[in-house]
PDB file of N, CA and C in Angstrom:
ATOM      1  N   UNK A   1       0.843  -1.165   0.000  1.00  0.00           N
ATOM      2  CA  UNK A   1       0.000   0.000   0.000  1.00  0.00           C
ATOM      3  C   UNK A   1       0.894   1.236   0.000  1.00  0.00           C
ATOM      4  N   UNK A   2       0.469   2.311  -1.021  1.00  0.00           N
ATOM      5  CA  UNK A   2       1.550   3.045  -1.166  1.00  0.00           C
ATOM      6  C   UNK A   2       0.696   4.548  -0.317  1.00  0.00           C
ATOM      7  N   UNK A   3       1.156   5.254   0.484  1.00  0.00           N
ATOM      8  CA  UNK A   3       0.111   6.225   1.324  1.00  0.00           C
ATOM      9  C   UNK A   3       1.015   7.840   0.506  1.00  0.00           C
ATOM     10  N   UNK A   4      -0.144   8.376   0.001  1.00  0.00           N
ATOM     11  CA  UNK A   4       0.552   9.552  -0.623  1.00  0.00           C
ATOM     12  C   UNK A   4       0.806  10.862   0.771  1.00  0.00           C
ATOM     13  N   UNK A   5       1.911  11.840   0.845  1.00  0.00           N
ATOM     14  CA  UNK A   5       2.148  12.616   1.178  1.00  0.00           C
ATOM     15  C   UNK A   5       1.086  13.439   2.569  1.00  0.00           C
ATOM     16  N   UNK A   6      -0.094  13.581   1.634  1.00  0.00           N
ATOM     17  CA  UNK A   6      -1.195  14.058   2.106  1.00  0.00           C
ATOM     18  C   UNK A   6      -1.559  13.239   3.274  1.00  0.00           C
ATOM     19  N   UNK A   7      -1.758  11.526   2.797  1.00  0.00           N
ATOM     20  CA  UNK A   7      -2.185  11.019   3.667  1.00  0.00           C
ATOM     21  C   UNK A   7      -1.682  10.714   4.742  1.00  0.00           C
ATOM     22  N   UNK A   8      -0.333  10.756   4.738  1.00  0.00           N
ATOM     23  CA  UNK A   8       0.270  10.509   5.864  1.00  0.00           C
ATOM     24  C   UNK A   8       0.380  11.948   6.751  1.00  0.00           C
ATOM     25  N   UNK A   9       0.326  13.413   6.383  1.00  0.00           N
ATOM     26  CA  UNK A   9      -0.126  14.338   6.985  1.00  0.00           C
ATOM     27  C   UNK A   9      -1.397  14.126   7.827  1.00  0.00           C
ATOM     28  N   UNK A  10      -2.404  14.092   7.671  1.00  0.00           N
ATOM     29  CA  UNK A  10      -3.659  13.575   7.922  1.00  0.00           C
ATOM     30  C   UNK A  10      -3.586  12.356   9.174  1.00  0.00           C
ATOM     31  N   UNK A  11      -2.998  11.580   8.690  1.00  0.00           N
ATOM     32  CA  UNK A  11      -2.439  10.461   9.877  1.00  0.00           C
ATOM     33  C   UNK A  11      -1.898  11.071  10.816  1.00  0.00           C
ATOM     34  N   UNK A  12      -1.100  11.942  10.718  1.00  0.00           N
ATOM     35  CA  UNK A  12       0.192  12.221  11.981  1.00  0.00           C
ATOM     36  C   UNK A  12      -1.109  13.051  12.381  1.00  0.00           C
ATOM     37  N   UNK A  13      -1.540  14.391  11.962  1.00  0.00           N
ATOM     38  CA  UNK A  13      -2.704  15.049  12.522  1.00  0.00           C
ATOM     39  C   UNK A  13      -3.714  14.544  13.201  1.00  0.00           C
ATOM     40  N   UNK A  14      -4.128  13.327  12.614  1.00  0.00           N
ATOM     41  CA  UNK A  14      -4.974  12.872  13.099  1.00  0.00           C
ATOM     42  C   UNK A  14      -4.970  11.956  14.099  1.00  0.00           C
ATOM     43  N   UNK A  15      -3.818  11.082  14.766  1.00  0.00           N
ATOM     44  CA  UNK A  15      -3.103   9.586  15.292  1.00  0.00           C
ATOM     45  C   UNK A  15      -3.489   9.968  17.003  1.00  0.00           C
ATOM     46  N   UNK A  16      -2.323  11.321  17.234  1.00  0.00           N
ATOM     47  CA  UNK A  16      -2.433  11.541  19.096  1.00  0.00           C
ATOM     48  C   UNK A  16      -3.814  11.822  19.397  1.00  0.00           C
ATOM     49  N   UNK A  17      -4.916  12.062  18.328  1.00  0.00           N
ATOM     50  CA  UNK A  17      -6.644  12.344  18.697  1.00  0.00           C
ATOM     51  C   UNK A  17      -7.043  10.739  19.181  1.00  0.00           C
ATOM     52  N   UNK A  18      -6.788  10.318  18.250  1.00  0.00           N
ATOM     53  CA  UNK A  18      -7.604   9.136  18.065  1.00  0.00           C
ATOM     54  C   UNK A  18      -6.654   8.138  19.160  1.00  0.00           C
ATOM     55  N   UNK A  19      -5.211   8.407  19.337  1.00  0.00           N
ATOM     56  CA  UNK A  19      -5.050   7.711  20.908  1.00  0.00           C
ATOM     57  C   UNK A  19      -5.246   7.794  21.759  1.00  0.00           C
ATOM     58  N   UNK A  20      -5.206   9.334  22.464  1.00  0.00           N
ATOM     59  CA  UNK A  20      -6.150   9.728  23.173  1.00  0.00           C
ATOM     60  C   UNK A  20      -7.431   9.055  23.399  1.00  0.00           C
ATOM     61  N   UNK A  21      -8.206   8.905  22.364  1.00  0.00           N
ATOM     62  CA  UNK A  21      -9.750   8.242  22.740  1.00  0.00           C
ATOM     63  C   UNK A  21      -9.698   7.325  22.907  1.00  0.00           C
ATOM     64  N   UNK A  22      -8.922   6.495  22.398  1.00  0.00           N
ATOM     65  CA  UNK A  22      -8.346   4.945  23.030  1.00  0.00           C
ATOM     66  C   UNK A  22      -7.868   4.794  24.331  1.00  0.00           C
ATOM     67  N   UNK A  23      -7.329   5.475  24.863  1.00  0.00           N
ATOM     68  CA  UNK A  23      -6.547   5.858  25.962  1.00  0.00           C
ATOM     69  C   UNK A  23      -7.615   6.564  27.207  1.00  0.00           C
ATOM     70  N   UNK A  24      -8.689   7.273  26.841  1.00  0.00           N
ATOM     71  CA  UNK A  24      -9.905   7.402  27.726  1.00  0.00           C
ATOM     72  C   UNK A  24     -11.237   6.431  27.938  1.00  0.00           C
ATOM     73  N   UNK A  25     -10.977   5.572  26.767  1.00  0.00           N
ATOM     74  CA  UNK A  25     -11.924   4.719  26.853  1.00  0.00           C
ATOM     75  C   UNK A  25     -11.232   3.197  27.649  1.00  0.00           C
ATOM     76  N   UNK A  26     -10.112   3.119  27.606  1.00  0.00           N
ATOM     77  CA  UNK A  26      -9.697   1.625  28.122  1.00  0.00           C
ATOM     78  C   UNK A  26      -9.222   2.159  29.885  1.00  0.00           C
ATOM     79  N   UNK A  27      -8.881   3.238  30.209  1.00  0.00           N
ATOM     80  CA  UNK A  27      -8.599   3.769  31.211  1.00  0.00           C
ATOM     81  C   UNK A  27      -9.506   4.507  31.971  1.00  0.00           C
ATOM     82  N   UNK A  28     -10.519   4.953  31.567  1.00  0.00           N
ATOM     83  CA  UNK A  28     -11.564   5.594  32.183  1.00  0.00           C
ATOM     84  C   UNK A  28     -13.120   4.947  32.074  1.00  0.00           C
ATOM     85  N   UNK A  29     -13.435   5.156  30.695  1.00  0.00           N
ATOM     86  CA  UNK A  29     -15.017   4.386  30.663  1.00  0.00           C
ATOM     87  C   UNK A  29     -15.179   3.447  30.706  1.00  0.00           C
ATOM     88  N   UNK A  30     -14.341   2.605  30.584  1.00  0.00           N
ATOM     89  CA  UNK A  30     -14.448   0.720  30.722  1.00  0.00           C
ATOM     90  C   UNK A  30     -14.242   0.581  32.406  1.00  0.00           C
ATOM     91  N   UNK A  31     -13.738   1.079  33.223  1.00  0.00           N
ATOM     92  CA  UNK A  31     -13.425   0.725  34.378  1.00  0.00           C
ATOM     93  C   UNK A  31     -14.695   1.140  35.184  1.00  0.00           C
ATOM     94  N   UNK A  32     -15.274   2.372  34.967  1.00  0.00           N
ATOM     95  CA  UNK A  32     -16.454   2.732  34.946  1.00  0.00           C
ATOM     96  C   UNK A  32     -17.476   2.275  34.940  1.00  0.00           C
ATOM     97  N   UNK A  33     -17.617   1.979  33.725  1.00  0.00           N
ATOM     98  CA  UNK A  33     -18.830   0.874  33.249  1.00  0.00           C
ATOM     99  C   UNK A  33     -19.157  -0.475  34.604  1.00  0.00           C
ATOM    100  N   UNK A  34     -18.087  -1.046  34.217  1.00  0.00           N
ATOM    101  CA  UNK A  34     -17.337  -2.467  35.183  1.00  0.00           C
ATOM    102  C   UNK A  34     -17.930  -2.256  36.270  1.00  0.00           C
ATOM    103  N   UNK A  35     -17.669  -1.351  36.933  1.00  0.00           N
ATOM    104  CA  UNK A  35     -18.074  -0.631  38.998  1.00  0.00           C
ATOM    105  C   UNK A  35     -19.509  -0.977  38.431  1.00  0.00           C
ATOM    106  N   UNK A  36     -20.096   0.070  37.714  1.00  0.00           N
ATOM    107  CA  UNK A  36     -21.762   0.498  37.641  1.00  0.00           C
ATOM    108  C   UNK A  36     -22.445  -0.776  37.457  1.00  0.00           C
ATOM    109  N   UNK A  37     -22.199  -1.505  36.747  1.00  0.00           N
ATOM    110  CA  UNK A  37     -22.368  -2.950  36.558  1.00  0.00           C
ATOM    111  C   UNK A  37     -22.256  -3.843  37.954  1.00  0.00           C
ATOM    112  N   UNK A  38     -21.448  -3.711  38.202  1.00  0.00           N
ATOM    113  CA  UNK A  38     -21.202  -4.706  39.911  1.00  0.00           C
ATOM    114  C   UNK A  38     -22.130  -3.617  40.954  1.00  0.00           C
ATOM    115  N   UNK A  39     -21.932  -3.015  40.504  1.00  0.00           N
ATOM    116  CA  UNK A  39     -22.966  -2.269  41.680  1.00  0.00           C
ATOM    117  C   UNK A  39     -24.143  -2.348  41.527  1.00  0.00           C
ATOM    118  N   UNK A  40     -24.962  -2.582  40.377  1.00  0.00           N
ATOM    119  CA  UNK A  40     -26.036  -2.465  40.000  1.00  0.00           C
ATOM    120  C   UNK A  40     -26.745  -4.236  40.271  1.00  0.00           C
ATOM    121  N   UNK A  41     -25.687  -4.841  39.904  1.00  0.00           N
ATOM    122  CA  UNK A  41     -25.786  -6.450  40.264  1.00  0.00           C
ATOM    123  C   UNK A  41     -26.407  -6.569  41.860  1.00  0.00           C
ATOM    124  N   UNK A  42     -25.193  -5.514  42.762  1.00  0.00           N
ATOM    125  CA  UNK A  42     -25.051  -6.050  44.303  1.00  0.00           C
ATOM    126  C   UNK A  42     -26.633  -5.326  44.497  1.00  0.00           C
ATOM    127  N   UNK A  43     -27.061  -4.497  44.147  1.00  0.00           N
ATOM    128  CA  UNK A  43     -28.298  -3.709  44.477  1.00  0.00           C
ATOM    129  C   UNK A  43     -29.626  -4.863  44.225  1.00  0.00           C
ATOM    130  N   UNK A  44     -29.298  -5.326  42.909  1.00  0.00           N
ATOM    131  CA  UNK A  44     -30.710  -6.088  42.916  1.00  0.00           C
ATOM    132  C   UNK A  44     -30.698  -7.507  43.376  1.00  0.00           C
ATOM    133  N   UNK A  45     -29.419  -7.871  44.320  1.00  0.00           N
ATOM    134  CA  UNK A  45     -29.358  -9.385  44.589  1.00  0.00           C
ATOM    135  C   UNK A  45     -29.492  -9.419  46.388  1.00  0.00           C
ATOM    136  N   UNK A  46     -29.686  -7.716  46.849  1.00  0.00           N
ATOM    137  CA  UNK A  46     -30.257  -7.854  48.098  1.00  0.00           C
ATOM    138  C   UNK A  46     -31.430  -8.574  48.588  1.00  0.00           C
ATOM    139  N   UNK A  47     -31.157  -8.779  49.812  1.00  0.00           N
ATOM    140  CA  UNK A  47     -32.496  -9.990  50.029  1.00  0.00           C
ATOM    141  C   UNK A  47     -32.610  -9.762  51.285  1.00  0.00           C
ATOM    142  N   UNK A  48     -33.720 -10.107  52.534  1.00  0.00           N
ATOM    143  CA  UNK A  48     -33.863 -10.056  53.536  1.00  0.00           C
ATOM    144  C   UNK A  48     -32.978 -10.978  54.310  1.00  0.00           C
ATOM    145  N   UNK A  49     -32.538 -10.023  55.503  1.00  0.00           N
ATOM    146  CA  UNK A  49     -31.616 -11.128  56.446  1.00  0.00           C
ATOM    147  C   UNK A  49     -30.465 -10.341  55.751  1.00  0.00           C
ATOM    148  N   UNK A  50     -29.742  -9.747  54.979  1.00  0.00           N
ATOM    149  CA  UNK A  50     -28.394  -9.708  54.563  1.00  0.00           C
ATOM    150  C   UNK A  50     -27.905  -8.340  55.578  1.00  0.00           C
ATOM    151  N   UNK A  51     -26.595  -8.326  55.906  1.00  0.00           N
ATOM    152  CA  UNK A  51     -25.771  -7.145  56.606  1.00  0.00           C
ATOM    153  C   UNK A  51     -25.331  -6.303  55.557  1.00  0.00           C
ATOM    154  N   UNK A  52     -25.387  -4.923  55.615  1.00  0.00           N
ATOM    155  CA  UNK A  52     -25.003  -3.856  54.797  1.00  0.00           C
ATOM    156  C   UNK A  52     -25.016  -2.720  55.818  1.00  0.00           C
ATOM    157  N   UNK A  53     -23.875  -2.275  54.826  1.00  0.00           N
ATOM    158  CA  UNK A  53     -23.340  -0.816  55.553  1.00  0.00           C
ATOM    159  C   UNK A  53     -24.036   0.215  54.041  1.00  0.00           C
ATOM    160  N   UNK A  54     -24.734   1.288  54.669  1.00  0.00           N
ATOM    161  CA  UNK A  54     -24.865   2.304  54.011  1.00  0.00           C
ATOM    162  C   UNK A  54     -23.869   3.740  53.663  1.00  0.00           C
ATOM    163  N   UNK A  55     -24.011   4.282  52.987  1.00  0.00           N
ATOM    164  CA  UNK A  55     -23.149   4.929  52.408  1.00  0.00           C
ATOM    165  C   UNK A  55     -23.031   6.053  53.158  1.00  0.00           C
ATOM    166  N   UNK A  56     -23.887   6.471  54.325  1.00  0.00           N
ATOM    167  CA  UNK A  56     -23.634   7.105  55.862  1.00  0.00           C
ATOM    168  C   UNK A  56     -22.644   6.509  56.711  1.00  0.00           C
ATOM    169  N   UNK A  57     -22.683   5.248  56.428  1.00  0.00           N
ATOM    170  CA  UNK A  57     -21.744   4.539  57.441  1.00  0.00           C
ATOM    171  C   UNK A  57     -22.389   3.559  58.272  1.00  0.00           C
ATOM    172  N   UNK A  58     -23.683   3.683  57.876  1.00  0.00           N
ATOM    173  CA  UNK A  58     -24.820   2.482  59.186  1.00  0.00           C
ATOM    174  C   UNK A  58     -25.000   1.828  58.894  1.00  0.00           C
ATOM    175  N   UNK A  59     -24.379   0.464  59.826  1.00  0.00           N
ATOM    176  CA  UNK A  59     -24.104  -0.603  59.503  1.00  0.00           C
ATOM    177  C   UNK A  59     -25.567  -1.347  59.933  1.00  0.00           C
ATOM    178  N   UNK A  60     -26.346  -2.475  59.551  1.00  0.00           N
ATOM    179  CA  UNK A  60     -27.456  -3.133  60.122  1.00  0.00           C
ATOM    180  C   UNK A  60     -27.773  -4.403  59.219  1.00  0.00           C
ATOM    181  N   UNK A  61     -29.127  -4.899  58.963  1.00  0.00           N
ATOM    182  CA  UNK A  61     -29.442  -6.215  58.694  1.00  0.00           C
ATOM    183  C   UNK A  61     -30.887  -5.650  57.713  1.00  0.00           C
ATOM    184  N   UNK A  62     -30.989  -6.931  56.614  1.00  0.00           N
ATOM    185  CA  UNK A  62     -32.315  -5.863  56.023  1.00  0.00           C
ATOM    186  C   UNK A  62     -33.563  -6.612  56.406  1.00  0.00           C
ATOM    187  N   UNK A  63     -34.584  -5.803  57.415  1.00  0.00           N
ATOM    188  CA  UNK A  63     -35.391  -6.529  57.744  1.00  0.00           C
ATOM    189  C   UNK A  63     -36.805  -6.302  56.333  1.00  0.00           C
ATOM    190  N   UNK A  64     -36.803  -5.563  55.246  1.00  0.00           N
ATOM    191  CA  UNK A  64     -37.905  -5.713  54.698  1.00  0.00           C
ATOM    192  C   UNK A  64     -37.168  -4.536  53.586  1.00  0.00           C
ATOM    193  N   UNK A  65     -37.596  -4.917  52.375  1.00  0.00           N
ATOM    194  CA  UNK A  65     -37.264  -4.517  51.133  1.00  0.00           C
ATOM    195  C   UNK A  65     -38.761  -3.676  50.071  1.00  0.00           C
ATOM    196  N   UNK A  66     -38.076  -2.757  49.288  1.00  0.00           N
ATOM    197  CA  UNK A  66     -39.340  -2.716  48.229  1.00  0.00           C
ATOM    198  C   UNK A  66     -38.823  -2.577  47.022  1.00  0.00           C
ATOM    199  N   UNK A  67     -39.328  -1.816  46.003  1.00  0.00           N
ATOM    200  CA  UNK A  67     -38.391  -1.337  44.974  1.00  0.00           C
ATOM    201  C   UNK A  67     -37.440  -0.226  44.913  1.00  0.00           C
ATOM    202  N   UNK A  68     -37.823   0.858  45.929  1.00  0.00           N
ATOM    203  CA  UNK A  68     -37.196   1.814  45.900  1.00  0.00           C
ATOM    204  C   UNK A  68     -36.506   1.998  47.301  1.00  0.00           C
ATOM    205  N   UNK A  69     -37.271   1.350  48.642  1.00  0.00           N
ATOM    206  CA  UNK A  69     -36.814   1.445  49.753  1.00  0.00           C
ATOM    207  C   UNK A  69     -36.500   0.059  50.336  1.00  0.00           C
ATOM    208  N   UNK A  70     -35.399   0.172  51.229  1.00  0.00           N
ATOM    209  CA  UNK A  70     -34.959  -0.761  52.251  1.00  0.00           C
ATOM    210  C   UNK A  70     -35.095  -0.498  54.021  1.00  0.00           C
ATOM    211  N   UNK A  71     -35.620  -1.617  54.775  1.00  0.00           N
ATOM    212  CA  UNK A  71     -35.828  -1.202  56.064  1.00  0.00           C
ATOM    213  C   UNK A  71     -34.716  -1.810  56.428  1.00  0.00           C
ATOM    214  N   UNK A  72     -33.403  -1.109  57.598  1.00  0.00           N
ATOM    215  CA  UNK A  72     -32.319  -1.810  58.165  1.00  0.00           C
ATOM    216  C   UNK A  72     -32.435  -1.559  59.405  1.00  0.00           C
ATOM    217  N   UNK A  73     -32.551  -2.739  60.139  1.00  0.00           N
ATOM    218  CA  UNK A  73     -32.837  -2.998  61.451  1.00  0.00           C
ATOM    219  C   UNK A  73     -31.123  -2.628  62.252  1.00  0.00           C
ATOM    220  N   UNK A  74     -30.437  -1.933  62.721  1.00  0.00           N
ATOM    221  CA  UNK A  74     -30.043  -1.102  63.771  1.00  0.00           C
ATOM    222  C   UNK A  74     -29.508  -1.721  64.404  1.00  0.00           C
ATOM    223  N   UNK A  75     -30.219  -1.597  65.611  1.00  0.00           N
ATOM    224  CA  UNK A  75     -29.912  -1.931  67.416  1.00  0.00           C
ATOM    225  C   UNK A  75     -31.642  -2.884  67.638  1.00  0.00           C
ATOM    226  N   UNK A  76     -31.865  -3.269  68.240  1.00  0.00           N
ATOM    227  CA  UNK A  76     -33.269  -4.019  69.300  1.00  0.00           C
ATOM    228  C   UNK A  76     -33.943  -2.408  69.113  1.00  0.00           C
ATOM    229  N   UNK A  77     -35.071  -3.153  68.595  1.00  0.00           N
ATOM    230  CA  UNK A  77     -36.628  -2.265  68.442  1.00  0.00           C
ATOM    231  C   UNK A  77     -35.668  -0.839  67.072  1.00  0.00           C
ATOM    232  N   UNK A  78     -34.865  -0.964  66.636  1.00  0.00           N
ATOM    233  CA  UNK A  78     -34.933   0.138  65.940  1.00  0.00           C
ATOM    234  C   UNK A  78     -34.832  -0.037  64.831  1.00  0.00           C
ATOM    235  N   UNK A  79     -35.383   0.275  63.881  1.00  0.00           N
ATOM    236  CA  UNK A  79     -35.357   0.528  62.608  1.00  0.00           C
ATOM    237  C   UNK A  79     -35.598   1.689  61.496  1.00  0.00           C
ATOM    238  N   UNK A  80     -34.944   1.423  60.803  1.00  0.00           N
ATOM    239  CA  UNK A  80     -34.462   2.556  59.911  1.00  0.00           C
ATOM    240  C   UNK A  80     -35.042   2.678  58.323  1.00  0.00           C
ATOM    241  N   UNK A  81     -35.716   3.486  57.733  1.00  0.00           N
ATOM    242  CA  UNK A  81     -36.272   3.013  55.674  1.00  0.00           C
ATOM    243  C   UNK A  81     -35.092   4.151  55.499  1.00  0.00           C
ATOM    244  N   UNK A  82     -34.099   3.504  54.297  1.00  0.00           N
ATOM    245  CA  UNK A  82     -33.112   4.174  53.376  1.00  0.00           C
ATOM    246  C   UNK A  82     -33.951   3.841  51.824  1.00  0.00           C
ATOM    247  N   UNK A  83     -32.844   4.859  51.135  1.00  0.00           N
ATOM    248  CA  UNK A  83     -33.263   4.716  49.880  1.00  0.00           C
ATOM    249  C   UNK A  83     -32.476   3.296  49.697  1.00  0.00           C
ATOM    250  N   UNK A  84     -32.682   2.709  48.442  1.00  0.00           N
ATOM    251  CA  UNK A  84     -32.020   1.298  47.963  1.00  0.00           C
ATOM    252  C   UNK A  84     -30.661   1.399  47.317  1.00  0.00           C
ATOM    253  N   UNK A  85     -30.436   2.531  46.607  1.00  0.00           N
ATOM    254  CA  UNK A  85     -29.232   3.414  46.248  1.00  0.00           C
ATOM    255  C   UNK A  85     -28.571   3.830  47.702  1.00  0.00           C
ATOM    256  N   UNK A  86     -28.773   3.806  48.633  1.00  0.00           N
ATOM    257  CA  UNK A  86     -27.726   4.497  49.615  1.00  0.00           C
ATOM    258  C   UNK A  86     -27.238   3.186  50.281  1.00  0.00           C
ATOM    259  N   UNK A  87     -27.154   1.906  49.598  1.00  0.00           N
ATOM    260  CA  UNK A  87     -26.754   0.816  49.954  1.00  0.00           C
ATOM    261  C   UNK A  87     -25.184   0.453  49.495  1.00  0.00           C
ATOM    262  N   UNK A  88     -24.274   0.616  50.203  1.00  0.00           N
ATOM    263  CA  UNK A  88     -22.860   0.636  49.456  1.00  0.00           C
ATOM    264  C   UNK A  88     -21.848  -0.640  49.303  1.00  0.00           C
ATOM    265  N   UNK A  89     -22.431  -1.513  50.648  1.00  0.00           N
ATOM    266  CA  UNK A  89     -21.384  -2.346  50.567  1.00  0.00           C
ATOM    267  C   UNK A  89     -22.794  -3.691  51.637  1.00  0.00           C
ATOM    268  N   UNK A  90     -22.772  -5.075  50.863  1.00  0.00           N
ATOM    269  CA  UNK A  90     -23.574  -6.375  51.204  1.00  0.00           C
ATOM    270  C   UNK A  90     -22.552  -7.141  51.668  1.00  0.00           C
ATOM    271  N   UNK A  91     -22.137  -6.864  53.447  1.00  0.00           N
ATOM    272  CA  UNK A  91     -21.524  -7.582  53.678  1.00  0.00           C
ATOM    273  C   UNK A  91     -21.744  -8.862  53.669  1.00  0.00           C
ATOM    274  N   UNK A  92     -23.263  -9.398  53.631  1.00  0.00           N
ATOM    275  CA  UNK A  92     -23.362 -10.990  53.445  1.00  0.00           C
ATOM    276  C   UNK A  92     -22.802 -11.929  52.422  1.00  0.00           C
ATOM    277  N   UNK A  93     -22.239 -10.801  51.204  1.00  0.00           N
ATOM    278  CA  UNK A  93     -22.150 -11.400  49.286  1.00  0.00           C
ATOM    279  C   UNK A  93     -20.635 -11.537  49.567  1.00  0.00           C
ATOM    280  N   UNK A  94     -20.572 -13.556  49.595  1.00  0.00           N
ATOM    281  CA  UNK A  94     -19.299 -13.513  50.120  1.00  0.00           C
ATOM    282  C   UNK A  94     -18.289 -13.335  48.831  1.00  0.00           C
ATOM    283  N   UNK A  95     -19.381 -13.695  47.429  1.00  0.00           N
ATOM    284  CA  UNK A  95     -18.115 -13.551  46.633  1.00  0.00           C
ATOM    285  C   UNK A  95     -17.512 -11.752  46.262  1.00  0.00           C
ATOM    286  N   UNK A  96     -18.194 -11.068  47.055  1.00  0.00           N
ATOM    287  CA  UNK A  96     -17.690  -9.517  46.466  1.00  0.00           C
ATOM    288  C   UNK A  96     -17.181  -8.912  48.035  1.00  0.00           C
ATOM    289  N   UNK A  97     -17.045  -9.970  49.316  1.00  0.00           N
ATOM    290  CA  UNK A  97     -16.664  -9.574  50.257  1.00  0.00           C
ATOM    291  C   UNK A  97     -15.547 -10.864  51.043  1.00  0.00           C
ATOM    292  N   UNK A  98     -14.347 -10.804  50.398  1.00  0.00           N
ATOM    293  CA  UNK A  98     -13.215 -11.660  50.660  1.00  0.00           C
ATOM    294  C   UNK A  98     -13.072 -12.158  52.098  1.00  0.00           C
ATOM    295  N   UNK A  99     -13.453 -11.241  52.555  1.00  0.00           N
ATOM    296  CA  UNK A  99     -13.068 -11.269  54.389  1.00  0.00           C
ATOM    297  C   UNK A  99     -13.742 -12.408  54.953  1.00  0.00           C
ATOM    298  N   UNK A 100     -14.939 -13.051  54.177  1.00  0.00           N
ATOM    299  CA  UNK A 100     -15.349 -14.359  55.133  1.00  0.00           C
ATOM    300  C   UNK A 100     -15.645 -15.357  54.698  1.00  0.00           C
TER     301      UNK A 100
END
């Protein structure tokens, strides 16, 4: 393939753009994606009975679920409705929580 003058102008002009976007997409939006995905997994595989810490920091047990809200039982007699999004970390999901 023989690339005339021009085209290889065009190339060099055009090459650090187009690595760049290679370079934001394998380093930034793919890793991205990946989280939103596992997170979105851990959100809809909650279930009653599981331990979670909320994204306040309050740690509890889920005594009753809906679509949009979660009830997390606390301390004795207390309970708490969060949104289902302010759910950050299922300590029960042993495969996304190494520690047990």
């Amino acid at each position: 393939m023989n690339l005339s003058p021009e085209m290889m102008q065009m190339l060099a002009s055009y090459g650090p753009i187009l690595f760049m976007g290679f370079v934001f997409y394998f380093l930034l939006y793919r890793p991205q994606k990946k989280e939103q995905q596992r997170r979105t997994n851990m959100l809809d595989s909650l279930k009653k009975g599981d331990r979670v810490i909320t994204a306040g920091g309050i740690h509890g047990a889920i005594t009753a679920l809906t679509e949009k809200l979660v009830t997390i039982k606390i301390a004795d007699k207390v309970e708490i409705n969060v949104s289902r999004t302010a759910i950050s970390v299922n300590e029960s999901d042993t495969k996304n929580n190494p520690k047990k």
